[in-house]
PDB file of N, CA and C in Angstrom:
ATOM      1  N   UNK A   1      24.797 -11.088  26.936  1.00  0.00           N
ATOM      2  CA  UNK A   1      23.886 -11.182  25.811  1.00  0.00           C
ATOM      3  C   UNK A   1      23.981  -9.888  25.011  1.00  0.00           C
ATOM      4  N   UNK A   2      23.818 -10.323  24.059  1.00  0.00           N
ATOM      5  CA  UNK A   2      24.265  -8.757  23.251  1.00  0.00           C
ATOM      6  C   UNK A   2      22.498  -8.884  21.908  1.00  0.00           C
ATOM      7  N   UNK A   3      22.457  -8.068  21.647  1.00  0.00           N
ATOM      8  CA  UNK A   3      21.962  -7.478  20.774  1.00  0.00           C
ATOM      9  C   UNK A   3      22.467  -6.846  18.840  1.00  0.00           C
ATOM     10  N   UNK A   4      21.858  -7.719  18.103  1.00  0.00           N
ATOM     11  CA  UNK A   4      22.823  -7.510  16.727  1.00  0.00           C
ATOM     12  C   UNK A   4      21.435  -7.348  15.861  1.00  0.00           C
ATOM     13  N   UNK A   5      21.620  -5.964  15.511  1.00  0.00           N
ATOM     14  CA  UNK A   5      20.200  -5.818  13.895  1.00  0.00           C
ATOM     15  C   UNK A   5      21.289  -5.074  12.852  1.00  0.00           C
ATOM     16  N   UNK A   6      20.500  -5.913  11.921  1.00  0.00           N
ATOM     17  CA  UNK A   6      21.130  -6.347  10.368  1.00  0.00           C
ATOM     18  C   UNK A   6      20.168  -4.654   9.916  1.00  0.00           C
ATOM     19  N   UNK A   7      21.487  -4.306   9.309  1.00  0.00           N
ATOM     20  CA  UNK A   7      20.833  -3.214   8.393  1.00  0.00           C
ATOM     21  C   UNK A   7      19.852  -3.753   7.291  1.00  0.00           C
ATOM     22  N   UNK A   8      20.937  -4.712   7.028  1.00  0.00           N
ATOM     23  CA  UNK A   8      20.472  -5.017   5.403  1.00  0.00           C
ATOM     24  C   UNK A   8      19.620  -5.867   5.009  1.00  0.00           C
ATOM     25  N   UNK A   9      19.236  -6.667   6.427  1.00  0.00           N
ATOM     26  CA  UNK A   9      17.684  -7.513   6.770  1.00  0.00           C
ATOM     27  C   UNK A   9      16.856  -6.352   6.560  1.00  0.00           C
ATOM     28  N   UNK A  10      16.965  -5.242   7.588  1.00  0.00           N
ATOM     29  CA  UNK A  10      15.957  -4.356   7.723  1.00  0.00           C
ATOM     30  C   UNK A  10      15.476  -3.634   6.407  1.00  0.00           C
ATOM     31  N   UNK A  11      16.492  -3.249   5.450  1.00  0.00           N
ATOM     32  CA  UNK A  11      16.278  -2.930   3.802  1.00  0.00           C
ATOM     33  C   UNK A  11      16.099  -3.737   3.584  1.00  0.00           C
ATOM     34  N   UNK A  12      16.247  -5.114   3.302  1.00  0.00           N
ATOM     35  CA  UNK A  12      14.892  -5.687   2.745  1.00  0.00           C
ATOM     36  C   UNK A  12      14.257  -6.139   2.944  1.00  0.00           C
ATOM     37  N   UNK A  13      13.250  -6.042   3.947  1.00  0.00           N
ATOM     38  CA  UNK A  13      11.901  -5.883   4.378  1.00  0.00           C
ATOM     39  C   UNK A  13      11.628  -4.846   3.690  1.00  0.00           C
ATOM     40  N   UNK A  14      12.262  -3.816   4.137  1.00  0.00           N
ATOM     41  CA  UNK A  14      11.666  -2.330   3.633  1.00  0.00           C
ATOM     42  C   UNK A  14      11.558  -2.399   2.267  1.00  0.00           C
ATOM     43  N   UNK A  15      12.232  -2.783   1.078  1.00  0.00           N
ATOM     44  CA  UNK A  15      11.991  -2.994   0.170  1.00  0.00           C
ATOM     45  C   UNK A  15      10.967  -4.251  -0.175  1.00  0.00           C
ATOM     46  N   UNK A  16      11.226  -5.348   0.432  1.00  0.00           N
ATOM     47  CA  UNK A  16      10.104  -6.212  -0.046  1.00  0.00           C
ATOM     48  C   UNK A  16       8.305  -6.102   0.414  1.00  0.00           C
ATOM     49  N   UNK A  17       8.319  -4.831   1.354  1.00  0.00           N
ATOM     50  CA  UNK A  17       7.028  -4.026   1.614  1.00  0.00           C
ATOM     51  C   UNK A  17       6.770  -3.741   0.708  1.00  0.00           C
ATOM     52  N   UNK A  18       7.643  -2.264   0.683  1.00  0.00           N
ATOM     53  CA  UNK A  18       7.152  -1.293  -0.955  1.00  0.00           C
ATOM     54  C   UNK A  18       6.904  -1.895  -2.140  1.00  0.00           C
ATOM     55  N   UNK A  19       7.745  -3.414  -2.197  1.00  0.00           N
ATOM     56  CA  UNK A  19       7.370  -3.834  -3.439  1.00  0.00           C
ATOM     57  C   UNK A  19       5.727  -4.321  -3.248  1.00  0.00           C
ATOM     58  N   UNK A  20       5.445  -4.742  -2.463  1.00  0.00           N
ATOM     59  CA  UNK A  20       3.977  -5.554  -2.523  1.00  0.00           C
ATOM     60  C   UNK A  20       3.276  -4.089  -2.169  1.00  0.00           C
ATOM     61  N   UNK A  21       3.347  -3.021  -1.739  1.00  0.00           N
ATOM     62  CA  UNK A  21       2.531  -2.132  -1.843  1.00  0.00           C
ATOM     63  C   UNK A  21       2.075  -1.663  -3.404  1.00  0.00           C
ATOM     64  N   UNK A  22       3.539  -1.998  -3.976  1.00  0.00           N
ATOM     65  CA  UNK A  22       3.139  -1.616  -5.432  1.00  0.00           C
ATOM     66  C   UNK A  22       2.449  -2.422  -6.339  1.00  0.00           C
ATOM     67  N   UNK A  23       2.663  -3.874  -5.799  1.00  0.00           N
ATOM     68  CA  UNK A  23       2.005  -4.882  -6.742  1.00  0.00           C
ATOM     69  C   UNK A  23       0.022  -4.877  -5.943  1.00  0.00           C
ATOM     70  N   UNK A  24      -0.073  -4.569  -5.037  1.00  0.00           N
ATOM     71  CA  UNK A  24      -1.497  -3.917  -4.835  1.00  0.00           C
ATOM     72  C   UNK A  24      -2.281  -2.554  -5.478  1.00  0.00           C
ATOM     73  N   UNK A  25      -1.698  -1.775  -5.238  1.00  0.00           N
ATOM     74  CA  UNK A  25      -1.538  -0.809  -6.416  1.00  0.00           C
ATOM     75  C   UNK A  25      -2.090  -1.190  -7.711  1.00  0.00           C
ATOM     76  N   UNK A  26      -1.255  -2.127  -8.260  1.00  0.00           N
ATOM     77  CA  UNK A  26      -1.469  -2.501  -9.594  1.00  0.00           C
ATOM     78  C   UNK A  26      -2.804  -3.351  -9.999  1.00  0.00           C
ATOM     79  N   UNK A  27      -2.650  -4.036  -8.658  1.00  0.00           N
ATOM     80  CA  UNK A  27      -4.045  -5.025  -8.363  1.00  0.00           C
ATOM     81  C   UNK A  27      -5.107  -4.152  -8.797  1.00  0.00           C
ATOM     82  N   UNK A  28      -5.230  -3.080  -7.514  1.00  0.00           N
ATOM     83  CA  UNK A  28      -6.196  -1.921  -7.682  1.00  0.00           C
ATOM     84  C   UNK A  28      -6.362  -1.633  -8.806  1.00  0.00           C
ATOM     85  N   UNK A  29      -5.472  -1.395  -9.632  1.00  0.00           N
ATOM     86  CA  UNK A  29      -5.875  -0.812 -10.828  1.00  0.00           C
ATOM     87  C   UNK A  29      -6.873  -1.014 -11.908  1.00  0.00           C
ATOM     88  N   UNK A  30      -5.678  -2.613 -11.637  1.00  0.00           N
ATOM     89  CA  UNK A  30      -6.959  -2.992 -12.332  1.00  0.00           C
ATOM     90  C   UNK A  30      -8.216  -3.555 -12.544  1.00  0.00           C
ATOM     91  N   UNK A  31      -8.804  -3.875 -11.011  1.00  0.00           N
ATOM     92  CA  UNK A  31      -9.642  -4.322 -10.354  1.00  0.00           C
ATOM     93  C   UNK A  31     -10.604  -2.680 -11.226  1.00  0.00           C
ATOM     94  N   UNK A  32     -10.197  -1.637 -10.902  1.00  0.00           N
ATOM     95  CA  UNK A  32     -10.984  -0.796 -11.353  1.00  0.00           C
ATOM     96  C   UNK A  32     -11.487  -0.524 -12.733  1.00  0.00           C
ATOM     97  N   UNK A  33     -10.513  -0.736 -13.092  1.00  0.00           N
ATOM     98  CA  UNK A  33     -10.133  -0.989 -14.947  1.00  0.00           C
ATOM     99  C   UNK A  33     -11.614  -2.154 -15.411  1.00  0.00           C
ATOM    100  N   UNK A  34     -11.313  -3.310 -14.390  1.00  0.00           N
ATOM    101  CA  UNK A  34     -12.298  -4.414 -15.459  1.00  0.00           C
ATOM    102  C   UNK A  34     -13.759  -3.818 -14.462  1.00  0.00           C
ATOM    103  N   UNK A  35     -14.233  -3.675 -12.961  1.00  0.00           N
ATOM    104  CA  UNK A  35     -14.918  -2.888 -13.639  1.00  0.00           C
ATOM    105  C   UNK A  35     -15.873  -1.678 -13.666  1.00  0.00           C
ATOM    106  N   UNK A  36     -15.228  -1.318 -14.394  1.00  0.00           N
ATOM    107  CA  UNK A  36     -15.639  -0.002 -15.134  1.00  0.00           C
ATOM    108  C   UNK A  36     -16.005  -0.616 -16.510  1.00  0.00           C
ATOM    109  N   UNK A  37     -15.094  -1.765 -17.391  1.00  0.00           N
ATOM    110  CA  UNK A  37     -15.463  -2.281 -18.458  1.00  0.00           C
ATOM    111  C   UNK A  37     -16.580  -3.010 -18.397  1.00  0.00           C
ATOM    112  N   UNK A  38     -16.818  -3.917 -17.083  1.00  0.00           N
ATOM    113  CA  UNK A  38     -18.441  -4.478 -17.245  1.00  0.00           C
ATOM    114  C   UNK A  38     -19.338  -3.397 -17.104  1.00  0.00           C
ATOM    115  N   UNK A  39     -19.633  -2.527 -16.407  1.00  0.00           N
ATOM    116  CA  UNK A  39     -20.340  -1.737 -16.256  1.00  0.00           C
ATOM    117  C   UNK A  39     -20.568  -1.282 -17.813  1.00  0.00           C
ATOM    118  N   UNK A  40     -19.533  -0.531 -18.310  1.00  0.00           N
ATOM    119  CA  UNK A  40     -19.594  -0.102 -20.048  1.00  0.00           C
ATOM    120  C   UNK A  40     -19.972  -1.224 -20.676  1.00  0.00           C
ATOM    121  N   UNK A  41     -19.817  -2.256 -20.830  1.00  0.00           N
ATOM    122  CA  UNK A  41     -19.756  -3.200 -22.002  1.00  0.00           C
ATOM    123  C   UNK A  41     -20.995  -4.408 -21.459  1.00  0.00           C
ATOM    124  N   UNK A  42     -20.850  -4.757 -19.898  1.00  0.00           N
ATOM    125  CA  UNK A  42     -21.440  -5.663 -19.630  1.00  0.00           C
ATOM    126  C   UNK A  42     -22.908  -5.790 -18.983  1.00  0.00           C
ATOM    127  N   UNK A  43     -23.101  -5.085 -18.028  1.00  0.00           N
ATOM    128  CA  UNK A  43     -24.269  -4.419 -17.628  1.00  0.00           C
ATOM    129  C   UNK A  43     -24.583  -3.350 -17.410  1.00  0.00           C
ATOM    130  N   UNK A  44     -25.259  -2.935 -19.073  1.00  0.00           N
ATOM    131  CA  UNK A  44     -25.325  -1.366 -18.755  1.00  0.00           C
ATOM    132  C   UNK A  44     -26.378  -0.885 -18.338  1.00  0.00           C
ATOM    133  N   UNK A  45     -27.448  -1.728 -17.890  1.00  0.00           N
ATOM    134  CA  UNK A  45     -29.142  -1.484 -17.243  1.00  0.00           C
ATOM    135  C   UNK A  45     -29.560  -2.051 -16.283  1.00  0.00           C
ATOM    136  N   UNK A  46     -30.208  -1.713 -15.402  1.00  0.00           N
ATOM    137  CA  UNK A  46     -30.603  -2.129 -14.572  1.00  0.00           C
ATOM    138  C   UNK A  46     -30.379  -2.352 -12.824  1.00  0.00           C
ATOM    139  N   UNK A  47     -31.195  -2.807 -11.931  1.00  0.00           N
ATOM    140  CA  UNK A  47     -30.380  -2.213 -10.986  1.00  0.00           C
ATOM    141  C   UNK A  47     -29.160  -3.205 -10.616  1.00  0.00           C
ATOM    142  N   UNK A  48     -29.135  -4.127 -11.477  1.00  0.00           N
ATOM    143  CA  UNK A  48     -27.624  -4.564 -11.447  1.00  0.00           C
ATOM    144  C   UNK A  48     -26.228  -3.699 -11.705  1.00  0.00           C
ATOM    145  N   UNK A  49     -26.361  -2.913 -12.652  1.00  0.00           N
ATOM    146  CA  UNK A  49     -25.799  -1.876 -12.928  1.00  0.00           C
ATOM    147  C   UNK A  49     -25.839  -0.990 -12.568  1.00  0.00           C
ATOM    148  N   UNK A  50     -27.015  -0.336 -11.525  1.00  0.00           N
ATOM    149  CA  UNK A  50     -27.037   0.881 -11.168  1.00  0.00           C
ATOM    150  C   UNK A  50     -26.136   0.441  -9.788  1.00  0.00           C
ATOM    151  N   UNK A  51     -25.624  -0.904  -8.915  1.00  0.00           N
ATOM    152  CA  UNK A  51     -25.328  -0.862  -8.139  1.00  0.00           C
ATOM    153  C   UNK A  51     -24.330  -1.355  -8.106  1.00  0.00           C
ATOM    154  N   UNK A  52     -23.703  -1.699  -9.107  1.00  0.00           N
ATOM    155  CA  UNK A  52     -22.532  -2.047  -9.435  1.00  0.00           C
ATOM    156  C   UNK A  52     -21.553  -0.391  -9.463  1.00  0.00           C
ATOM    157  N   UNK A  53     -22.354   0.451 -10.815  1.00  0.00           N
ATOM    158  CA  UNK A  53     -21.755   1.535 -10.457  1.00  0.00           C
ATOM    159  C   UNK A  53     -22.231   2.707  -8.928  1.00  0.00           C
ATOM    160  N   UNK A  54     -22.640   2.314  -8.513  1.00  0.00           N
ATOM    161  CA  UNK A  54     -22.317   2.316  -6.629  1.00  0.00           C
ATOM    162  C   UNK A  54     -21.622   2.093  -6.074  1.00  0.00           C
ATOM    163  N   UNK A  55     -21.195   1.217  -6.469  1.00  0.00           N
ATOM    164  CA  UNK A  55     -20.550   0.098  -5.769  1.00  0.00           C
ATOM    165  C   UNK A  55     -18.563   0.882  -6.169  1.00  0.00           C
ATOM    166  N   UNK A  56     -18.563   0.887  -7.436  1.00  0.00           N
ATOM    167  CA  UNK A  56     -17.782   1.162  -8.125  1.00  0.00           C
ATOM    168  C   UNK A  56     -17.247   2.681  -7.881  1.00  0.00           C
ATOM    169  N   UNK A  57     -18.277   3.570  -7.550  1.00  0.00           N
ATOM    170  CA  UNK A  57     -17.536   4.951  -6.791  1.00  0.00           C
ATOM    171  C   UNK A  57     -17.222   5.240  -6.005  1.00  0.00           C
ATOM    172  N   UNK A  58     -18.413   4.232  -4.500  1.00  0.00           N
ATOM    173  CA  UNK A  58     -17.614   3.937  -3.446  1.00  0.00           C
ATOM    174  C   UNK A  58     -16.301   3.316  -3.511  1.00  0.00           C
ATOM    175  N   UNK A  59     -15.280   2.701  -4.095  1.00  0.00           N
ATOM    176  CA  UNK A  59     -14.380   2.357  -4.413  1.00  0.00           C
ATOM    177  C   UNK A  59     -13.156   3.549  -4.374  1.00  0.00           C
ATOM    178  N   UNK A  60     -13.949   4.137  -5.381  1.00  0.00           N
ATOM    179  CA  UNK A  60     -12.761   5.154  -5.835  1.00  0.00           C
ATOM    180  C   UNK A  60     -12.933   6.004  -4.827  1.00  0.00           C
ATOM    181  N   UNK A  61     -14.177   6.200  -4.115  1.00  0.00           N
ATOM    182  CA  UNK A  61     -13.657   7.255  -2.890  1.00  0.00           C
ATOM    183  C   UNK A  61     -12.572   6.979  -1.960  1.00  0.00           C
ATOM    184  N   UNK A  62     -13.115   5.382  -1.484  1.00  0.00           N
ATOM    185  CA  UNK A  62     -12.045   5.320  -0.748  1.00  0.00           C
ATOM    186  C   UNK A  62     -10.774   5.257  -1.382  1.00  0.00           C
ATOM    187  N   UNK A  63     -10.372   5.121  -2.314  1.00  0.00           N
ATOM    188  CA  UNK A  63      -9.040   5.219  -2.549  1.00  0.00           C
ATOM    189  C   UNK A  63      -8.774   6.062  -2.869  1.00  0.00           C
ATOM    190  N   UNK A  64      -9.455   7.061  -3.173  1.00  0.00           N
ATOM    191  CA  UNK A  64      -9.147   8.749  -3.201  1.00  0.00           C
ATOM    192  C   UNK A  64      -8.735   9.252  -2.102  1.00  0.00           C
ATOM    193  N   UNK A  65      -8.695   8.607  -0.759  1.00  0.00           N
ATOM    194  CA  UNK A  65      -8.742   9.079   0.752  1.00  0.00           C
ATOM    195  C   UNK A  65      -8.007   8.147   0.671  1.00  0.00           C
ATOM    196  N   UNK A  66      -6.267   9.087   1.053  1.00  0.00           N
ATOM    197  CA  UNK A  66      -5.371   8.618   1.526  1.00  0.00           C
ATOM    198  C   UNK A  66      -4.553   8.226   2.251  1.00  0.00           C
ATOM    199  N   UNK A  67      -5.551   7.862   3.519  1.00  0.00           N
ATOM    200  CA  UNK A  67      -4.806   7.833   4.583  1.00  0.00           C
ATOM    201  C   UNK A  67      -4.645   6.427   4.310  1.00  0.00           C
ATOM    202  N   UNK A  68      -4.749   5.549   3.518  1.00  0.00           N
ATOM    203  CA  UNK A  68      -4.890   3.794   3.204  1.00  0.00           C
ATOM    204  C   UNK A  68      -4.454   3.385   2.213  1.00  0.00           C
ATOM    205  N   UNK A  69      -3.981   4.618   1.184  1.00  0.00           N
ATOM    206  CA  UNK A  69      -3.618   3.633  -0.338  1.00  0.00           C
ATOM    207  C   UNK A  69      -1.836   3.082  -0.324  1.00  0.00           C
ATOM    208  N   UNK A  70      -1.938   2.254  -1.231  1.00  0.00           N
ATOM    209  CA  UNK A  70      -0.612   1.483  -0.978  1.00  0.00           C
ATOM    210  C   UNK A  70       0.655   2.460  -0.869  1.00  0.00           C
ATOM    211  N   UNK A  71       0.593   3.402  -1.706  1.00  0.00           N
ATOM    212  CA  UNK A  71       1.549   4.452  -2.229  1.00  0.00           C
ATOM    213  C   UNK A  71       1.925   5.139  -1.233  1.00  0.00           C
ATOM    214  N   UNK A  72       1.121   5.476   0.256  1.00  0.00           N
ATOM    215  CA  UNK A  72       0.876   5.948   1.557  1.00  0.00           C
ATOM    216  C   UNK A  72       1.407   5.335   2.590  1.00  0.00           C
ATOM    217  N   UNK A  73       0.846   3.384   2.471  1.00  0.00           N
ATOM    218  CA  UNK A  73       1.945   2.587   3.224  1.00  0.00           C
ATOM    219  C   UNK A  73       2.990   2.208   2.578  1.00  0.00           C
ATOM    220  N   UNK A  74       3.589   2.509   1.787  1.00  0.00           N
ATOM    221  CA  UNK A  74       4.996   2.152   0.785  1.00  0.00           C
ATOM    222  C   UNK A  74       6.072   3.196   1.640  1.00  0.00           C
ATOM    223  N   UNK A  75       5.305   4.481   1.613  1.00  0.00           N
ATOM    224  CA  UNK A  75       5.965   5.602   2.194  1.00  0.00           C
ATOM    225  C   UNK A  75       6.015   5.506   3.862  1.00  0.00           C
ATOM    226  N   UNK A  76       4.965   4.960   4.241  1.00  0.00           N
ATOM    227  CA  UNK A  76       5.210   4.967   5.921  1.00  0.00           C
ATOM    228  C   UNK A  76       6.456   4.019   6.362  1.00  0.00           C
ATOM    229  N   UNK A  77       6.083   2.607   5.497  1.00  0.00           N
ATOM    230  CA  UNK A  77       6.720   1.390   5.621  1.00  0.00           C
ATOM    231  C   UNK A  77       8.320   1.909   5.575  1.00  0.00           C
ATOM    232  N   UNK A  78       8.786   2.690   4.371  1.00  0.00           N
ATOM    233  CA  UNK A  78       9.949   3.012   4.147  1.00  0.00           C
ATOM    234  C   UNK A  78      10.496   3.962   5.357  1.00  0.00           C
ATOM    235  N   UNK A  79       9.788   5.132   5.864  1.00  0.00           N
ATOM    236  CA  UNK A  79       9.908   6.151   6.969  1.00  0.00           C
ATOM    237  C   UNK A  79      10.588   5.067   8.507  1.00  0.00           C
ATOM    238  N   UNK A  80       9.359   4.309   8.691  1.00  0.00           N
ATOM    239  CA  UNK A  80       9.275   3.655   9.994  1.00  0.00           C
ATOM    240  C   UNK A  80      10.963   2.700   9.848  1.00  0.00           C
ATOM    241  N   UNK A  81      11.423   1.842   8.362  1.00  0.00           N
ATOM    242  CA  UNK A  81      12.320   1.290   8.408  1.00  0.00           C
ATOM    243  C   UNK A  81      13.673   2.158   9.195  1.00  0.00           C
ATOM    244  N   UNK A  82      13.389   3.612   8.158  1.00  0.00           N
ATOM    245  CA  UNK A  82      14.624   4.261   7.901  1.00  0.00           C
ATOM    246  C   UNK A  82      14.909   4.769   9.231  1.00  0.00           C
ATOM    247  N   UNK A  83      13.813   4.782  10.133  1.00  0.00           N
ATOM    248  CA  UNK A  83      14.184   5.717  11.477  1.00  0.00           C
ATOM    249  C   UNK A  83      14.352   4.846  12.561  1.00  0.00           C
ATOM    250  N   UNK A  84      13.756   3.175  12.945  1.00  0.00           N
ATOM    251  CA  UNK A  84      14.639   2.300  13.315  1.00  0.00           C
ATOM    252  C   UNK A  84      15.534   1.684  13.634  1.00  0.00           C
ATOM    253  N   UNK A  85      16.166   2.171  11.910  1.00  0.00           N
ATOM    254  CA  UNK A  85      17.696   1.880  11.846  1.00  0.00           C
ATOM    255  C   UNK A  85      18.779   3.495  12.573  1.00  0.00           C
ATOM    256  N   UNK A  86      17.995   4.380  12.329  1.00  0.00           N
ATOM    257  CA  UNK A  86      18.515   5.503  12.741  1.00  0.00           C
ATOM    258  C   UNK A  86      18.538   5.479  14.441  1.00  0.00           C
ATOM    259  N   UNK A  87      17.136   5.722  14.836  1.00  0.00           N
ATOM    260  CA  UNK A  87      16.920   5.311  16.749  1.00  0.00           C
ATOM    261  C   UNK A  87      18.075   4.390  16.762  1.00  0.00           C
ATOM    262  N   UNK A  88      18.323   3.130  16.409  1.00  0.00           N
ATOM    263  CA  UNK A  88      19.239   2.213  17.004  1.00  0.00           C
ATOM    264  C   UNK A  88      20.456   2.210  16.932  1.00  0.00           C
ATOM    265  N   UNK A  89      20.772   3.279  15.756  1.00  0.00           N
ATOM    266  CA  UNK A  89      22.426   3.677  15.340  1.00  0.00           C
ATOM    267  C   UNK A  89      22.760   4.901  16.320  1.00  0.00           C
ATOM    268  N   UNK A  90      21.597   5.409  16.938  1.00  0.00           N
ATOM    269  CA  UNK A  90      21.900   6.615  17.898  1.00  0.00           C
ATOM    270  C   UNK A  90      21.762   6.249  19.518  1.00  0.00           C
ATOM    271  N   UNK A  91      20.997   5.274  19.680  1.00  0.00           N
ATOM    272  CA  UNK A  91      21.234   4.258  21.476  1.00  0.00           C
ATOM    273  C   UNK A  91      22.258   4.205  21.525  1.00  0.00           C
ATOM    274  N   UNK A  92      23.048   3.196  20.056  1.00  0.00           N
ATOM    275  CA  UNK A  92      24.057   2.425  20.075  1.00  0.00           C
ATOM    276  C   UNK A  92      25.374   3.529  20.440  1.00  0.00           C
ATOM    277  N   UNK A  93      25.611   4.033  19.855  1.00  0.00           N
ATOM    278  CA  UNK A  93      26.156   5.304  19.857  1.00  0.00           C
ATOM    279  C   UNK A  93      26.223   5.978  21.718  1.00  0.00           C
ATOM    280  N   UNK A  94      24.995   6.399  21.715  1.00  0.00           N
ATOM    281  CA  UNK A  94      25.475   6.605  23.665  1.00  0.00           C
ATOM    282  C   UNK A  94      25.772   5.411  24.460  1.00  0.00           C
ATOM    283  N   UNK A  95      25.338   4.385  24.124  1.00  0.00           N
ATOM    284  CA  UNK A  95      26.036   3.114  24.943  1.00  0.00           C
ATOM    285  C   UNK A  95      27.400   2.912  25.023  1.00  0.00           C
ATOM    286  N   UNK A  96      27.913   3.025  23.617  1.00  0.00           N
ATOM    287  CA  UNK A  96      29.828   2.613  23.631  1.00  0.00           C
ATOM    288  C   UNK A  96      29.846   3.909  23.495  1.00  0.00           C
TER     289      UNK A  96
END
């Protein structure tokens, strides 16, 4: 029985990660984007609004704290691929 990993499976995973890390990202964005616009435009009184923008900074904290934002697992995702392929090109290597 032998054992066979595809580099080029493994790049793209690794790439089709980073890509959806980035299309969350973007999500985020603009999840923050609209709102911040209701808050401005849509409810600007009351404690609907006062807890919306609550609501709305807790947000940005956490994504200010990076041990979780996409841009963070884009980079791990890519690390963990690249050294995988490395560990297994270096077993392989003391075996034959």
């Amino acid at each position: 029985m032998s054992l066979v990993i595809d580099d080029a499976h493994i790049g793209a995973v690794k790439t089709y990660f980073m890509e959806q890390c980035e299309t969350i990202n973007d999500i985020k964005n603009k999840y923050v984007t609209a709102m911040e616009n209701l808050i401005e435009t849509g409810i600007m009184e009351g404690d609907t609004s006062e807890a919306l923008k609550v609501f709305l900074e807790k947000i940005k904290c956490d994504l200010g704290d990076n041990t979780a934002t996409p841009w963070l697992m884009s980079a791990q995702v890519e690390r963990l691929c690249d050294n995988f392929i490395t560990k297994v090109d270096k077993a392989d290597k003391q075996i034959y």
